[in-house]
PDB file of N, CA and C in Angstrom:
ATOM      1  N   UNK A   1      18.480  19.510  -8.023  1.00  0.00           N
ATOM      2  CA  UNK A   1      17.638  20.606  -7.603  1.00  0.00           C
ATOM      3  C   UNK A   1      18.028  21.841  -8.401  1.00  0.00           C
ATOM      4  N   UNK A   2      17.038  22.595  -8.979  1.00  0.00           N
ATOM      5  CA  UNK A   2      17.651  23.860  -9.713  1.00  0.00           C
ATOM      6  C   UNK A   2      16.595  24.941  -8.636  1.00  0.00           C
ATOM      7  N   UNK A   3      17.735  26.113  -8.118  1.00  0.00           N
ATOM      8  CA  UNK A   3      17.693  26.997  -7.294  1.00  0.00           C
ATOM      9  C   UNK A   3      17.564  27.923  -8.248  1.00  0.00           C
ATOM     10  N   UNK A   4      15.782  28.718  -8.704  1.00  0.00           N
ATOM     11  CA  UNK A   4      15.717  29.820  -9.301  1.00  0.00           C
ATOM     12  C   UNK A   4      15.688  31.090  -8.866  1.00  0.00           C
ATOM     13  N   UNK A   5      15.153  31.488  -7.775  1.00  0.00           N
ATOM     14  CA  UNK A   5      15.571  33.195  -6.804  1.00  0.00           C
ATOM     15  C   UNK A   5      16.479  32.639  -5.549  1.00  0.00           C
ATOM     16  N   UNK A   6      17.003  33.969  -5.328  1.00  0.00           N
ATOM     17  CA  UNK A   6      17.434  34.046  -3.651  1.00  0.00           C
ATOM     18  C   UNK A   6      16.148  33.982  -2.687  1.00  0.00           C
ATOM     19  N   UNK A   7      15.802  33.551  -1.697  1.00  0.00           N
ATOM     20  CA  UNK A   7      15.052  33.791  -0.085  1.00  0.00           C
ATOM     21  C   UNK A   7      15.651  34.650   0.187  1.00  0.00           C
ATOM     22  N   UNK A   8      15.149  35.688   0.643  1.00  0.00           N
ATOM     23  CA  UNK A   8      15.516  36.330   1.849  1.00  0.00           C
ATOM     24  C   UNK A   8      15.263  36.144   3.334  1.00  0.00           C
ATOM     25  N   UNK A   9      16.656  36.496   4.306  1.00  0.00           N
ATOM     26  CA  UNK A   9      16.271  35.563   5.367  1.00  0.00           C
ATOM     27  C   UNK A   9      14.676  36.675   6.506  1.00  0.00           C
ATOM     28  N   UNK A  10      14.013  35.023   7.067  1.00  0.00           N
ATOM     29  CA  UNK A  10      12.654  35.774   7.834  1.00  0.00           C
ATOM     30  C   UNK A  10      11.358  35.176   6.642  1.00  0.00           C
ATOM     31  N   UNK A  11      11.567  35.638   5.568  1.00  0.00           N
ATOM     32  CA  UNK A  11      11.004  34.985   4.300  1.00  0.00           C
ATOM     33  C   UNK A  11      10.176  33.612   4.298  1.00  0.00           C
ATOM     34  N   UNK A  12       8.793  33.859   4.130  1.00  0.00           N
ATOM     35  CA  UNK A  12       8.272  32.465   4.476  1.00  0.00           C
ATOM     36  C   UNK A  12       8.164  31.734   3.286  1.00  0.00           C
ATOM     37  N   UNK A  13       8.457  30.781   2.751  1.00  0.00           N
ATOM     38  CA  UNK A  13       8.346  29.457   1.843  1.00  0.00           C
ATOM     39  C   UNK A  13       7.395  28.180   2.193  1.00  0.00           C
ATOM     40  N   UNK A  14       7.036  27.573   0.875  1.00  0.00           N
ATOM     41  CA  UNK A  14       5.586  26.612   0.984  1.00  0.00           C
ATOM     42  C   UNK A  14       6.789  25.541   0.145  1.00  0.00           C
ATOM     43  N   UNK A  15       7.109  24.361   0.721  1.00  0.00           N
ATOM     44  CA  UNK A  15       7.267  22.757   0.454  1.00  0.00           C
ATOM     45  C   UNK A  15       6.353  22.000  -0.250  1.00  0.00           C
ATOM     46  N   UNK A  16       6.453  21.842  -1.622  1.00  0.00           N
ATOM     47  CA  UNK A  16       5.148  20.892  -2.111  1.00  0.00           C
ATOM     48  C   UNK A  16       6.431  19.616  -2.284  1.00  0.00           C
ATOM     49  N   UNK A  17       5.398  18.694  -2.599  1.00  0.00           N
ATOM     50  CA  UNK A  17       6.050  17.147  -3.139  1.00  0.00           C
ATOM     51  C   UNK A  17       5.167  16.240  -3.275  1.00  0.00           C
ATOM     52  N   UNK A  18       5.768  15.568  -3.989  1.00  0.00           N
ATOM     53  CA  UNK A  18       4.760  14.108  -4.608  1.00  0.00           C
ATOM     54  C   UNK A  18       5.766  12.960  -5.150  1.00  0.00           C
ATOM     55  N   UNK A  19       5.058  11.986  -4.562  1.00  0.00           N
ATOM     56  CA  UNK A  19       6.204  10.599  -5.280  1.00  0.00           C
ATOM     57  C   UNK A  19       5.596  10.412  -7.134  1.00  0.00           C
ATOM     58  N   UNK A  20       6.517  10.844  -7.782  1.00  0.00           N
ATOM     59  CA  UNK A  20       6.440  10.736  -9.480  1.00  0.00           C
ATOM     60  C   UNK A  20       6.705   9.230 -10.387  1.00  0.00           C
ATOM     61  N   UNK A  21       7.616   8.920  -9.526  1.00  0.00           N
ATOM     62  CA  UNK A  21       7.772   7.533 -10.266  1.00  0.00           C
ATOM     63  C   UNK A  21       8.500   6.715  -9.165  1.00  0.00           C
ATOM     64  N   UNK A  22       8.249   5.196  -9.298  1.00  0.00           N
ATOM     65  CA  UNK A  22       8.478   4.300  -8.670  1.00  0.00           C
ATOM     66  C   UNK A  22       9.290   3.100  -9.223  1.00  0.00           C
ATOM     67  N   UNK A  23      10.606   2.993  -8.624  1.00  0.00           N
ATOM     68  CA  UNK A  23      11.722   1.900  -9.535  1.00  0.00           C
ATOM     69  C   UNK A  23      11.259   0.550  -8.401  1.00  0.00           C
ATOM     70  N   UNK A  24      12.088  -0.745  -8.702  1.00  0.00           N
ATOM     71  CA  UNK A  24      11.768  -1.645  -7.688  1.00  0.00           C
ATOM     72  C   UNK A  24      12.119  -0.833  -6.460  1.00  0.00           C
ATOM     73  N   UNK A  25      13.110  -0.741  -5.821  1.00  0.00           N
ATOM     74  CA  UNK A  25      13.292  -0.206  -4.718  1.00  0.00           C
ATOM     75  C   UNK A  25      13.751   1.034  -4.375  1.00  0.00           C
ATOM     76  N   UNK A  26      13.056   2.026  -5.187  1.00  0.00           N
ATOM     77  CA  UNK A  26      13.343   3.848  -4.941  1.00  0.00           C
ATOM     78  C   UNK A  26      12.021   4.274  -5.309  1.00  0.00           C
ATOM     79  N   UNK A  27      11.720   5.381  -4.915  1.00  0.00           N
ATOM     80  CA  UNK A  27      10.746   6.325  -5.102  1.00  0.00           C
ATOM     81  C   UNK A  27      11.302   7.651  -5.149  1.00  0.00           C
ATOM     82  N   UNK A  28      10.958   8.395  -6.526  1.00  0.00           N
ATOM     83  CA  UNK A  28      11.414   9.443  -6.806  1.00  0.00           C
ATOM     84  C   UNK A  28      10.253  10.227  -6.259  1.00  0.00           C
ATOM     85  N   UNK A  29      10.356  11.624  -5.638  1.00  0.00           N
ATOM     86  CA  UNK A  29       9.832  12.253  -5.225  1.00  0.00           C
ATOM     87  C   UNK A  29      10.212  13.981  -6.155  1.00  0.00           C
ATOM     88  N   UNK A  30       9.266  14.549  -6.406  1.00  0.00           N
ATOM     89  CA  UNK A  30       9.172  15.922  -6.944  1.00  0.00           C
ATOM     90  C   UNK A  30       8.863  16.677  -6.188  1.00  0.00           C
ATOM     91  N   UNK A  31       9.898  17.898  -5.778  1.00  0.00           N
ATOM     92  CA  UNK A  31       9.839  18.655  -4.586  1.00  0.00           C
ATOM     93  C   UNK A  31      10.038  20.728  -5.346  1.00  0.00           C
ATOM     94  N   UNK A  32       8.619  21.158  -4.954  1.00  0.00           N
ATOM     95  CA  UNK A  32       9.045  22.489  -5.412  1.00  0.00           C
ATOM     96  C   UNK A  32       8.692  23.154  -4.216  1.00  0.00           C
ATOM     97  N   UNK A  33       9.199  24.290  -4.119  1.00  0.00           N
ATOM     98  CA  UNK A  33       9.098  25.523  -3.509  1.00  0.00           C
ATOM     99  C   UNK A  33       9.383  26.861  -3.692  1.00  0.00           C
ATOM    100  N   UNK A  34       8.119  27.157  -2.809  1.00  0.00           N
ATOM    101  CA  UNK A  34       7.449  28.665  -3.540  1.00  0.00           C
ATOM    102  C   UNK A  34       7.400  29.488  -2.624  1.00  0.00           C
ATOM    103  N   UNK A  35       7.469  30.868  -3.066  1.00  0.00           N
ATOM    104  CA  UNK A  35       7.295  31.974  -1.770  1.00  0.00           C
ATOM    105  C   UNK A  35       5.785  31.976  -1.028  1.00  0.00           C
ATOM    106  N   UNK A  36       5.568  31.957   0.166  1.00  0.00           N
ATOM    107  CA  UNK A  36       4.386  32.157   0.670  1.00  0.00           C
ATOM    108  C   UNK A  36       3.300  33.384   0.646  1.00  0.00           C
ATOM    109  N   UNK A  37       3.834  34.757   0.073  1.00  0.00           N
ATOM    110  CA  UNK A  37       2.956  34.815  -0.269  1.00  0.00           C
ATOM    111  C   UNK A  37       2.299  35.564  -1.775  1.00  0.00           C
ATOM    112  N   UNK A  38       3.515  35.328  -2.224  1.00  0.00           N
ATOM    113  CA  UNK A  38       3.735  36.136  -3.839  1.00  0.00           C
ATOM    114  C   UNK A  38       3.412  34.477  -4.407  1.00  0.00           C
ATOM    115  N   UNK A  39       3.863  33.371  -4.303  1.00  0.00           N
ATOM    116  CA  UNK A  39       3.690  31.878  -4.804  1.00  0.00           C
ATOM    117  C   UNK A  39       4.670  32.331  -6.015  1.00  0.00           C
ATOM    118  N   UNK A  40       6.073  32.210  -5.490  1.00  0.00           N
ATOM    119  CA  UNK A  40       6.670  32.495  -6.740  1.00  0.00           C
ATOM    120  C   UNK A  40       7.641  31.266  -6.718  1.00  0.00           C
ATOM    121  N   UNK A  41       7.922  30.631  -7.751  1.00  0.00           N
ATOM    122  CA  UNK A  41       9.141  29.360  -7.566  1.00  0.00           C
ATOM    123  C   UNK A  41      10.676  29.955  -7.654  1.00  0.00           C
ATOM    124  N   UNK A  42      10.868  29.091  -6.214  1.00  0.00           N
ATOM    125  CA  UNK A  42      12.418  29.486  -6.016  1.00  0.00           C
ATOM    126  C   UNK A  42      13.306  28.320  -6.403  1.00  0.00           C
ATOM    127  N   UNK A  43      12.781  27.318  -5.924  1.00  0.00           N
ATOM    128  CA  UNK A  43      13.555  25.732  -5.954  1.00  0.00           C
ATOM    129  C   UNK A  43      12.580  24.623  -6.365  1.00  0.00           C
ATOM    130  N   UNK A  44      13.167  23.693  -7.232  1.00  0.00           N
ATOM    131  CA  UNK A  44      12.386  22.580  -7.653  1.00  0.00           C
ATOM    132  C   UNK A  44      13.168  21.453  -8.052  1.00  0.00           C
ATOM    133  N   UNK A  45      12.799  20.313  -8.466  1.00  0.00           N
ATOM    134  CA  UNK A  45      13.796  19.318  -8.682  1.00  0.00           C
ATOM    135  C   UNK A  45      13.217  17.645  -8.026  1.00  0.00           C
ATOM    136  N   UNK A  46      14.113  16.897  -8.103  1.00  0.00           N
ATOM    137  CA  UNK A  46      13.962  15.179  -7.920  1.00  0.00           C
ATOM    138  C   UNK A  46      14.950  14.967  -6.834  1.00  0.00           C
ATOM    139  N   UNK A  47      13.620  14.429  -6.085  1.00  0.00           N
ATOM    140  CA  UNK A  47      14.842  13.408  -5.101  1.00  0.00           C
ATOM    141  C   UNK A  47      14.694  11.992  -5.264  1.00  0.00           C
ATOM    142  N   UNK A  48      15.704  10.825  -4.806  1.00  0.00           N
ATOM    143  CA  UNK A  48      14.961   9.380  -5.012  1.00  0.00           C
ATOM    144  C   UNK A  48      15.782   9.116  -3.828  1.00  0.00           C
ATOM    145  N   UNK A  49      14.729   8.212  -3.156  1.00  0.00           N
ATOM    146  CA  UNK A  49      14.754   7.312  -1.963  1.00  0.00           C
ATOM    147  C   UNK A  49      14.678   5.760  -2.267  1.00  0.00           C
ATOM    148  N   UNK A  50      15.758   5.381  -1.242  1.00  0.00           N
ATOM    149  CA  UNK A  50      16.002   3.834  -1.906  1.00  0.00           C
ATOM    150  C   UNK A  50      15.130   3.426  -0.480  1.00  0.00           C
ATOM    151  N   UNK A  51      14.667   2.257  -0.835  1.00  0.00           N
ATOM    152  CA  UNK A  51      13.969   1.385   0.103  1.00  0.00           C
ATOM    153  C   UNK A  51      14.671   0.162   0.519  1.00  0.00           C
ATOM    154  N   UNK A  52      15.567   0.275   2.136  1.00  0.00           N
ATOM    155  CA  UNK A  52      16.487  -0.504   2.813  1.00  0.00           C
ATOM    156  C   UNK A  52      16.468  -1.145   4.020  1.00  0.00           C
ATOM    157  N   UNK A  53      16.699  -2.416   4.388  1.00  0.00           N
ATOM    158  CA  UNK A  53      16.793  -3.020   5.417  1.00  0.00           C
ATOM    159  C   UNK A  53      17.234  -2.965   6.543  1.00  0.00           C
ATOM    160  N   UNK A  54      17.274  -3.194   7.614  1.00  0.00           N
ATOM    161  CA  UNK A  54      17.574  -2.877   8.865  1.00  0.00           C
ATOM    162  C   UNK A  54      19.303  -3.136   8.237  1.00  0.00           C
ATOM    163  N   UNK A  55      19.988  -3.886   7.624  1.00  0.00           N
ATOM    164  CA  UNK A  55      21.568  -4.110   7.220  1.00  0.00           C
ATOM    165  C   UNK A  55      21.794  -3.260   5.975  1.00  0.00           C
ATOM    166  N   UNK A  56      20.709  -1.575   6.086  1.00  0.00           N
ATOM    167  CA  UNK A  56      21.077  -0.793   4.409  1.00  0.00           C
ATOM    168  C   UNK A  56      21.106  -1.495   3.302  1.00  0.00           C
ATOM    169  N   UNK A  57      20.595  -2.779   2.875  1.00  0.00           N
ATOM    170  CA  UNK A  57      20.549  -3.481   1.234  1.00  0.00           C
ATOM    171  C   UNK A  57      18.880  -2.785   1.008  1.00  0.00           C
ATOM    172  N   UNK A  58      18.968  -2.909  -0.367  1.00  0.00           N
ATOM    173  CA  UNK A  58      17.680  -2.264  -1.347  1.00  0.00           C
ATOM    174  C   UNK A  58      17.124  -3.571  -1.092  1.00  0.00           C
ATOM    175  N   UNK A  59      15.596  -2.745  -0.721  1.00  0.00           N
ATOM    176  CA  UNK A  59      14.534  -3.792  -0.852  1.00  0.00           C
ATOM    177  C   UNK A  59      13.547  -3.723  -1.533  1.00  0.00           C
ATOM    178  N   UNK A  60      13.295  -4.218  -1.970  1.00  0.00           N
ATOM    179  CA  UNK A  60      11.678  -4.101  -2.865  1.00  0.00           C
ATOM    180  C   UNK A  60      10.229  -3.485  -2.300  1.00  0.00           C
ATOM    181  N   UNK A  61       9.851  -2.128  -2.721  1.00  0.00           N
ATOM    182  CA  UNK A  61       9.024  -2.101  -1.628  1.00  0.00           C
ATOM    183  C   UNK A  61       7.472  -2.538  -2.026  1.00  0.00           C
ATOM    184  N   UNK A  62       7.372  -2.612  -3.558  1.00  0.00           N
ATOM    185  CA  UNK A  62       6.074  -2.819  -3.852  1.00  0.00           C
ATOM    186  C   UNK A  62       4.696  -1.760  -4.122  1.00  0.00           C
ATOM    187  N   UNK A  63       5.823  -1.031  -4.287  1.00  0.00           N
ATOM    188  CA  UNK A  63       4.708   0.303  -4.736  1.00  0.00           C
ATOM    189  C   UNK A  63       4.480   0.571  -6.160  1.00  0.00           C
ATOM    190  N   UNK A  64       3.338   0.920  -6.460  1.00  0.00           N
ATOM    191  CA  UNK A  64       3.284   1.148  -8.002  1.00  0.00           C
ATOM    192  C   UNK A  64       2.773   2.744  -8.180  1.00  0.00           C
ATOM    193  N   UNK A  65       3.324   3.558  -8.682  1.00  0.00           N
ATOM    194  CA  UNK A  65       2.648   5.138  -8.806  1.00  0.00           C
ATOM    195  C   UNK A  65       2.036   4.718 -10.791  1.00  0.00           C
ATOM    196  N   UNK A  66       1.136   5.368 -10.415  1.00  0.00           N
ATOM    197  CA  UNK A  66      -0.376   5.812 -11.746  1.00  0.00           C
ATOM    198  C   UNK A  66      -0.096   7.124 -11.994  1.00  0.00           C
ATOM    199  N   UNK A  67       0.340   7.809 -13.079  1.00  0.00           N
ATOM    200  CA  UNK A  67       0.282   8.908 -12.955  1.00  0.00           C
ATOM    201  C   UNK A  67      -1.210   9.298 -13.268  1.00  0.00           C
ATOM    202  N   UNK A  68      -1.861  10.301 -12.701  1.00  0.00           N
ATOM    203  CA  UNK A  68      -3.064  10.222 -13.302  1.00  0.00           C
ATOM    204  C   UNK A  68      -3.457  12.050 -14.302  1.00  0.00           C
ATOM    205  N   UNK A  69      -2.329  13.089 -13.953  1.00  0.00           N
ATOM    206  CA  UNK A  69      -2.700  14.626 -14.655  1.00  0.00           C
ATOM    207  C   UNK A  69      -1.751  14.178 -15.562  1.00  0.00           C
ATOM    208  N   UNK A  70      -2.096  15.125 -16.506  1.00  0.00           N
ATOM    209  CA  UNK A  70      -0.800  15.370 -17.915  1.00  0.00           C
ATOM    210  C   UNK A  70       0.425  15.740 -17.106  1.00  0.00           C
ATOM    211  N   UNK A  71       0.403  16.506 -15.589  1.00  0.00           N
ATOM    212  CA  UNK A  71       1.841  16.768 -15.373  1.00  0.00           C
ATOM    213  C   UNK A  71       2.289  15.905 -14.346  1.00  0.00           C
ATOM    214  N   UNK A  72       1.264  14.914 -13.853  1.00  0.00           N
ATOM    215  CA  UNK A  72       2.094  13.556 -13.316  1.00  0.00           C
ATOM    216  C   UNK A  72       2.933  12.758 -14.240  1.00  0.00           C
ATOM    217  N   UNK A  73       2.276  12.736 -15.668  1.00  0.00           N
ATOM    218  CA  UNK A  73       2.968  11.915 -16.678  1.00  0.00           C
ATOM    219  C   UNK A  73       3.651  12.551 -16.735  1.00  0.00           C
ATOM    220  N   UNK A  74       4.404  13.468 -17.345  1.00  0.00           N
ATOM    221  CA  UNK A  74       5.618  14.506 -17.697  1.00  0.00           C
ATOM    222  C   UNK A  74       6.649  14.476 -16.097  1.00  0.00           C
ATOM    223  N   UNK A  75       6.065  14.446 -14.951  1.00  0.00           N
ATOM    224  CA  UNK A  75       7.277  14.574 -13.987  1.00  0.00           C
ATOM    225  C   UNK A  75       7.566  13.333 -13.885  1.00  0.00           C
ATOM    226  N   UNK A  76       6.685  12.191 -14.372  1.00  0.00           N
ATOM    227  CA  UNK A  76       6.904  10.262 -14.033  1.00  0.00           C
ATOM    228  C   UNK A  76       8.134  10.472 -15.578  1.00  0.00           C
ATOM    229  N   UNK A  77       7.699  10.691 -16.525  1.00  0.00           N
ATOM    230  CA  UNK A  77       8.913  10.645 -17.351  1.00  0.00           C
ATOM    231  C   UNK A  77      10.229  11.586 -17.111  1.00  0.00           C
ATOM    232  N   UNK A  78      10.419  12.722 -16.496  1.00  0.00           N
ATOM    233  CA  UNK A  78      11.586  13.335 -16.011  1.00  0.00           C
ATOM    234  C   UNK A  78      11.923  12.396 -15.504  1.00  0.00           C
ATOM    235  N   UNK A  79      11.419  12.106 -14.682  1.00  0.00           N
ATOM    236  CA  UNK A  79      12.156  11.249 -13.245  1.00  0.00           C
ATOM    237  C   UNK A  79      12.471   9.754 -13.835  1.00  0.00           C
ATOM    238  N   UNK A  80      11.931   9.021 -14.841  1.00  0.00           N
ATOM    239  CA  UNK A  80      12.519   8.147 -15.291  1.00  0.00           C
ATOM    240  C   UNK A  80      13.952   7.975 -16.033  1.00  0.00           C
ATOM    241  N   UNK A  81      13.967   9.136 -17.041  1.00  0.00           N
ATOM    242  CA  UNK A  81      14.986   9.883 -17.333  1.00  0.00           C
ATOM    243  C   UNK A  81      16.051   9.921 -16.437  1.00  0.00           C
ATOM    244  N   UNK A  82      15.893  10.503 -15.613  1.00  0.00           N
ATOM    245  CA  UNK A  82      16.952  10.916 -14.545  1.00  0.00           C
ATOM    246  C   UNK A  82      17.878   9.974 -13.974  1.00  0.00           C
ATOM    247  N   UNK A  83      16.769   8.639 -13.670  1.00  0.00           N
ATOM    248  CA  UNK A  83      17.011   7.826 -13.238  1.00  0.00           C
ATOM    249  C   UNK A  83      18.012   6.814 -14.399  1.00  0.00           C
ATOM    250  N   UNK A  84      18.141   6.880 -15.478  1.00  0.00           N
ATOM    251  CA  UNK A  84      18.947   6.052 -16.251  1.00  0.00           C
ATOM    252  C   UNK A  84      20.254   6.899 -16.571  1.00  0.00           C
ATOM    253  N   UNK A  85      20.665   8.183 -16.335  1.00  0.00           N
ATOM    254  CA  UNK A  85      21.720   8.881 -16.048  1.00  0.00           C
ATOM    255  C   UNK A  85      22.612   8.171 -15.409  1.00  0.00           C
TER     256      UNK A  85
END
């Protein structure tokens, strides 16, 4: 996650996200946030979620993400990236 301003506290903030790319059993998700009402970016970044069994092992979940804008492709390749780190 890269944290670009301070919040101030009381300060209202907007949560976006979208799943960017899809491994067998993770889904990376792209998460920004913005001030509510200037829309200014404070925080943005990748999360990935593993997909697990009632005994926590990775499971396959069977999802396939399409990127379909020029900046789905560009956050599906970050996040692929990331993922071979």
């Amino acid at each position: 996650m890269n944290f670009l301003k301070p919040v101030k506290p009381g300060q209202i903030v907007k949560f976006s996200s979208k799943i960017v790319h899809a491994g067998r059993t993770s889904l990376v998700a792209y998460i920004k946030v913005t001030t509510g009402v200037e829309n200014i970016s404070v925080v943005n970044g990748f999360i990935t979620f593993i997909h697990v069994d009632e005994e926590t092992e990775s499971l396959p979940h069977g999802i396939v993400i399409e990127p379909v804008t020029e900046e789905d492709h560009l956050l599906n390749e970050q996040a692929a990236i990331l993922k071979r780190k």
